[in-house]
C-alpha atoms as a PDB file:
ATOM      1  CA  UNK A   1       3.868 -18.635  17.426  1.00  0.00           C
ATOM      2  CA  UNK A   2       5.759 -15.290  17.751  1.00  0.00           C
ATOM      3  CA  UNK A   3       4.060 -12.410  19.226  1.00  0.00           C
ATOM      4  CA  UNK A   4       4.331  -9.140  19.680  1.00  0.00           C
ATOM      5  CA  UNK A   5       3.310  -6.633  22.024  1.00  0.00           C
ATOM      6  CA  UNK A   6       3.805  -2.814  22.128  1.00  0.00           C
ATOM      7  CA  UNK A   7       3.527   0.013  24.493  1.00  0.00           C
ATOM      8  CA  UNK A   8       4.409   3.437  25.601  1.00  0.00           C
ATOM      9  CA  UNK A   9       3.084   5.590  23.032  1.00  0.00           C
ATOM     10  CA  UNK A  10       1.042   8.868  23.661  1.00  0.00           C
ATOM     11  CA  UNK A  11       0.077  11.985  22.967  1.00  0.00           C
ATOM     12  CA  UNK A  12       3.213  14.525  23.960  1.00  0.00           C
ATOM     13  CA  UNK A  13       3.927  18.018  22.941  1.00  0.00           C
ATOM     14  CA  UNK A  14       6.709  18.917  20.380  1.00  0.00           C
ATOM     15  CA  UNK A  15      10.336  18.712  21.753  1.00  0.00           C
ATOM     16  CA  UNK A  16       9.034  16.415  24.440  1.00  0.00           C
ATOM     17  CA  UNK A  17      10.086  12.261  24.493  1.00  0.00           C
ATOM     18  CA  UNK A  18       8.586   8.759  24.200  1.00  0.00           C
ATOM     19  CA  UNK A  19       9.895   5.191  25.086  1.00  0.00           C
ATOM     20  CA  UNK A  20       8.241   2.302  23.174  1.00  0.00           C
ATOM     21  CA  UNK A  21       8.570  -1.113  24.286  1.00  0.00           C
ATOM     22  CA  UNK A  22       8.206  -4.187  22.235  1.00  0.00           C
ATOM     23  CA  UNK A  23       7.813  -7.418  24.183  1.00  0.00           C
ATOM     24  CA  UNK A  24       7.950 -10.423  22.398  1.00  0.00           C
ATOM     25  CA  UNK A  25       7.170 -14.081  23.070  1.00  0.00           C
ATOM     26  CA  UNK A  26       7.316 -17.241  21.412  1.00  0.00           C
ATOM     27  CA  UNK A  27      10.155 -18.706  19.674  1.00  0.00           C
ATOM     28  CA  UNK A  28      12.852 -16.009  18.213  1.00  0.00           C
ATOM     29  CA  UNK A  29      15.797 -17.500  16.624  1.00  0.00           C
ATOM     30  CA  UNK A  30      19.027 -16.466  17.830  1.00  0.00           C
ATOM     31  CA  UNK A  31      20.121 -14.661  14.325  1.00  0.00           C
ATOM     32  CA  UNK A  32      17.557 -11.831  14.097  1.00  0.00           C
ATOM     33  CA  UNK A  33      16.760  -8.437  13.367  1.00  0.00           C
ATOM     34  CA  UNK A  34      14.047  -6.463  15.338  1.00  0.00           C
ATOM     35  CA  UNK A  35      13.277  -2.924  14.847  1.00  0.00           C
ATOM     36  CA  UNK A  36      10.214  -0.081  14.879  1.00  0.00           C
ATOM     37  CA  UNK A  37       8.471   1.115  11.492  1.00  0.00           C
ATOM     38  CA  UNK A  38       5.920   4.010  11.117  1.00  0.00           C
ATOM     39  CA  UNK A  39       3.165   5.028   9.294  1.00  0.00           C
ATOM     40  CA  UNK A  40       1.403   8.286   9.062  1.00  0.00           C
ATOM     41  CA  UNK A  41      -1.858   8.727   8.040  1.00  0.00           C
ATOM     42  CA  UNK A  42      -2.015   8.989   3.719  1.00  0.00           C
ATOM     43  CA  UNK A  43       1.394   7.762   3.306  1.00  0.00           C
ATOM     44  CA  UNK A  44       3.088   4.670   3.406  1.00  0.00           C
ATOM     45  CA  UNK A  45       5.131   2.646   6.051  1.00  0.00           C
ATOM     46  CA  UNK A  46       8.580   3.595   6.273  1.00  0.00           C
ATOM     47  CA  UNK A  47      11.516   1.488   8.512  1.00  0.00           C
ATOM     48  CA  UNK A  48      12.643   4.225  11.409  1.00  0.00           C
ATOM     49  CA  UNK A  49      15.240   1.830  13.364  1.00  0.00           C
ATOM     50  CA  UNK A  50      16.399  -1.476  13.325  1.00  0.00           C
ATOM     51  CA  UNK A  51      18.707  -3.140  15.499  1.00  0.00           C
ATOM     52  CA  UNK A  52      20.525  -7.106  14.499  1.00  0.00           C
ATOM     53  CA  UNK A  53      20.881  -9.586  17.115  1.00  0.00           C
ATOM     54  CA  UNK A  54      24.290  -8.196  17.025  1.00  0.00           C
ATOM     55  CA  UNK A  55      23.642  -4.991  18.010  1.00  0.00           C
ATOM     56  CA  UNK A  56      24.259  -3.399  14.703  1.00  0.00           C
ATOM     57  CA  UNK A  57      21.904  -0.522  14.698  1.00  0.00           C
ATOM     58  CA  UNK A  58      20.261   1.035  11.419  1.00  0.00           C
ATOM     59  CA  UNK A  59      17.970   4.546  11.965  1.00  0.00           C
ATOM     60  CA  UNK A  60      16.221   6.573   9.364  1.00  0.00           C
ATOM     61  CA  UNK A  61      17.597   9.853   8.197  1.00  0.00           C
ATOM     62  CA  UNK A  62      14.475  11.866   9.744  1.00  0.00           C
ATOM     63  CA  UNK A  63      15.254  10.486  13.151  1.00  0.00           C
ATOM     64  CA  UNK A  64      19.345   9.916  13.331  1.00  0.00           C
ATOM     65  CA  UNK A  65      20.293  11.975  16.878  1.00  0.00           C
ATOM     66  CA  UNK A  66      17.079  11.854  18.185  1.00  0.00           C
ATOM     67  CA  UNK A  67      15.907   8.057  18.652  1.00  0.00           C
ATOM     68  CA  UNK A  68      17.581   5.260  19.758  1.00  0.00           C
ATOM     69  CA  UNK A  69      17.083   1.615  19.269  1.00  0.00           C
ATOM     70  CA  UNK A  70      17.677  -0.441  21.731  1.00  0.00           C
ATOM     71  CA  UNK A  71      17.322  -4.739  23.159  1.00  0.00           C
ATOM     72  CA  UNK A  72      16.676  -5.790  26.602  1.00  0.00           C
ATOM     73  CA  UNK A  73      16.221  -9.410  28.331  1.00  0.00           C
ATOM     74  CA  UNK A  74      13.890 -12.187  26.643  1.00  0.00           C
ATOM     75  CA  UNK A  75      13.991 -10.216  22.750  1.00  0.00           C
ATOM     76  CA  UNK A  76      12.583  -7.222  24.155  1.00  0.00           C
ATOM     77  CA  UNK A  77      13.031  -3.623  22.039  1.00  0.00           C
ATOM     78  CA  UNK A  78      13.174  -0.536  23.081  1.00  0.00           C
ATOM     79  CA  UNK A  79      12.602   3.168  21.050  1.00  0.00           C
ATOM     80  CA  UNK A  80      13.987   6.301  23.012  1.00  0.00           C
ATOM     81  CA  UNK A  81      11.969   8.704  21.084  1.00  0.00           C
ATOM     82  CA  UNK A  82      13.631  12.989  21.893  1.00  0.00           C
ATOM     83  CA  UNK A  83      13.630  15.697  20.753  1.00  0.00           C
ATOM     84  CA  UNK A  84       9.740  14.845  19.087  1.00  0.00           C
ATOM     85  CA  UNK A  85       8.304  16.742  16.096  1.00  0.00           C
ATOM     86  CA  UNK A  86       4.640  16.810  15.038  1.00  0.00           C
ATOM     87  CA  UNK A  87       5.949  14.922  12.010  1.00  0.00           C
ATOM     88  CA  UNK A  88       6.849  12.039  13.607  1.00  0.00           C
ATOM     89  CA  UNK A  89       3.237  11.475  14.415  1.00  0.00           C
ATOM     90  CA  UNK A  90       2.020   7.511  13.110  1.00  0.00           C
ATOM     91  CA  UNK A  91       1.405   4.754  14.290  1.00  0.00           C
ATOM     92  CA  UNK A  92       4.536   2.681  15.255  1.00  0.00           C
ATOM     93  CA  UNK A  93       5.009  -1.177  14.514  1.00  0.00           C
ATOM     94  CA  UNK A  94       7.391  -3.497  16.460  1.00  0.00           C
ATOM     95  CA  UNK A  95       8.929  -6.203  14.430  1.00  0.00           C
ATOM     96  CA  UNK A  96      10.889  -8.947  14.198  1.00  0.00           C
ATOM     97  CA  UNK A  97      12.320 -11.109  10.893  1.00  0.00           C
ATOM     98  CA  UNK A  98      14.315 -14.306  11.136  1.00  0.00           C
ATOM     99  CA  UNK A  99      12.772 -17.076   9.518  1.00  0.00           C
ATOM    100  CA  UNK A 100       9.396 -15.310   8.922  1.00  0.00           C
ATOM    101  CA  UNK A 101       8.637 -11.418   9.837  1.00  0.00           C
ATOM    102  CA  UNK A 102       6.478 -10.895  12.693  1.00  0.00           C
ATOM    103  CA  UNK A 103       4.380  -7.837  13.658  1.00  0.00           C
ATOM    104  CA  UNK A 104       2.660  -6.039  16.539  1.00  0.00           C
ATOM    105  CA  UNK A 105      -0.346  -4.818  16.384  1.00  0.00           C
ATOM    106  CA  UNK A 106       1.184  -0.869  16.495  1.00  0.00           C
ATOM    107  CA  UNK A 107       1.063   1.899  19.030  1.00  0.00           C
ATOM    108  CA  UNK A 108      -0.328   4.997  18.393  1.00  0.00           C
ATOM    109  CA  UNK A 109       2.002   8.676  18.739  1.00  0.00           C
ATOM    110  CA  UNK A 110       0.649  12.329  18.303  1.00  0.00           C
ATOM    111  CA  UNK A 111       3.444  14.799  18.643  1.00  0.00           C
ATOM    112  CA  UNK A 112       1.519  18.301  18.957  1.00  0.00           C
ATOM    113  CA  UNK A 113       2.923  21.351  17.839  1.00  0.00           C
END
């Protein structure tokens, strides 16, 4: 069973930065893809980075220059989050796909203006 853990989020003022951490256990196949989605309150969830088990790296228009994705030891995932607006306020979900897609249970960021 594959789960997945996030942390780090916050409250922080505009301009200000967040790192989110994803740690993940269970069995991850080698050949993945694991990366951070959003969702703000009234709209739907929308893919903000991903990052392949080759390190190819994917990021959403909004947030190109100001996050980066990143992996560490045992499938872990990191979000550098700069440079913060108030619209990048939402919840955040971790994620993983290989054979199946796997979710956290999301982390929570207010950006105030």
């Amino acid at each position: 069973q594959v789960q997945l853990v996030e942390s780090g989020g916050g409250l922080v003022q505009a301009g200000g930065s967040l790192r989110l951490s994803c740690a993940a256990s269970g069995t991850i196949l080698s050949n993945n893809a694991m990366g951070w989605y959003r969702q703000a309150p009234g709209k739907s969830r929308e893919l903000v980075a991903v990052i392949t088990s080759g390190g190819n790296t994917n990021y959403a228009d909004s947030v190109k220059g100001r996050f980066t994705i990143s992996r560490g030891a045992k499938s872990a995932v990191y979000l550098q989050m700069n440079s913060l607006k108030p619209e990048d306020t939402a919840v955040y979900y971790c994620y993983a796909t290989f054979s199946n897609t796997y979710w956290g249970q999301g982390t929570q960021v207010t950006v105030s203006s």
